[in-house]
C-alpha atoms as a PDB file:
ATOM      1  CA  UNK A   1     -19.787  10.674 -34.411  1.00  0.00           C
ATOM      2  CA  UNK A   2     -19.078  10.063 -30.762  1.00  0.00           C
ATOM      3  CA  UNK A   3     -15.848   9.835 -29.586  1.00  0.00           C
ATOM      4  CA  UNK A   4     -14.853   6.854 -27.839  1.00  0.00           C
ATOM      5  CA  UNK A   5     -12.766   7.077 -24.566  1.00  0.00           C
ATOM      6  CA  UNK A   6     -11.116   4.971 -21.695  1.00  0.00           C
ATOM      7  CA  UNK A   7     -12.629   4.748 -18.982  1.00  0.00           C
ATOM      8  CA  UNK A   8     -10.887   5.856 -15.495  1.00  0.00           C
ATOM      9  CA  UNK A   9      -9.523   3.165 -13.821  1.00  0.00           C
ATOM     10  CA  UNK A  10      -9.899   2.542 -10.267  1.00  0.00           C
ATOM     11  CA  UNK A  11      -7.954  -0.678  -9.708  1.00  0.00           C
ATOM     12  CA  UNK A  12      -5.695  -2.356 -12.126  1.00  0.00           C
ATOM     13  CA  UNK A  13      -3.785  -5.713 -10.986  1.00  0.00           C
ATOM     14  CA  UNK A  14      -1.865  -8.609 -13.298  1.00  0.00           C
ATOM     15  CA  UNK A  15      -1.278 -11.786 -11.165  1.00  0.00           C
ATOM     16  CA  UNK A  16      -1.229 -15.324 -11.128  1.00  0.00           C
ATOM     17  CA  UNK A  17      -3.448 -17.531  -8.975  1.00  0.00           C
ATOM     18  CA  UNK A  18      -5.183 -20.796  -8.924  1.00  0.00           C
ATOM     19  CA  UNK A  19      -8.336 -21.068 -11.519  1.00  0.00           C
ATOM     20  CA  UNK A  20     -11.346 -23.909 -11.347  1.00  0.00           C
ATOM     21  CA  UNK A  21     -13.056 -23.533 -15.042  1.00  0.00           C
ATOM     22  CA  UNK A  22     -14.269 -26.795 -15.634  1.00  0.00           C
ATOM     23  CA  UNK A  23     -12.818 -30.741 -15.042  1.00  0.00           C
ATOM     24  CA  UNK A  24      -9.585 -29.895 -17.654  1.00  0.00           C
ATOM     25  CA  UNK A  25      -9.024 -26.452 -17.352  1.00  0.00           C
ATOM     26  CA  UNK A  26      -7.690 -25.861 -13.632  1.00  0.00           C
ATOM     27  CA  UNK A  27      -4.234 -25.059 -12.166  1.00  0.00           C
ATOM     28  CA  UNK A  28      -2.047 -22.167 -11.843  1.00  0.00           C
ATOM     29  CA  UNK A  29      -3.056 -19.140 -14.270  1.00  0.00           C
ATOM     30  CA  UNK A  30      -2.451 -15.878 -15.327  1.00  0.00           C
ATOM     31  CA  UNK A  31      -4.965 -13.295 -15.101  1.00  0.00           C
ATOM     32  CA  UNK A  32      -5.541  -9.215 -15.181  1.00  0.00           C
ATOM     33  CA  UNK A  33      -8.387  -8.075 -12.808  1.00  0.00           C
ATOM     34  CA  UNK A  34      -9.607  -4.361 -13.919  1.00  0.00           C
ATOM     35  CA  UNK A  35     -12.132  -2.275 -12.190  1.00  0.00           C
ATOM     36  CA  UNK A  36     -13.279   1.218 -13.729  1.00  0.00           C
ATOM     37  CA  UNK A  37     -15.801   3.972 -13.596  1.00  0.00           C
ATOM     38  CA  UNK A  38     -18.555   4.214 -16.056  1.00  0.00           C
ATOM     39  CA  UNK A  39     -18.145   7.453 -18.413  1.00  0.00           C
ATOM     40  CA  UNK A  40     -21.678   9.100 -18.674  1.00  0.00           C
END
């Protein structure tokens, strides 16, 4: 059985900002953007 880590991450940010996902789902949102390094 492998074991199953986290990957490093690089940039980690919580914010909110204005989202366009369709005709009734727009306005000001809350969103996390991650970026990390693949674990070979």
């Amino acid at each position: 059985m492998r074991e199953i880590t986290q990957p490093p991450l690089v940039y980690l940010q919580e914010l909110q900002r204005e989202v366009h996902e369709g005709k009734y789902h727009t306005g000001l949102g809350y969103v996390v953007q991650a970026v990390a390094t693949k674990v070979c």
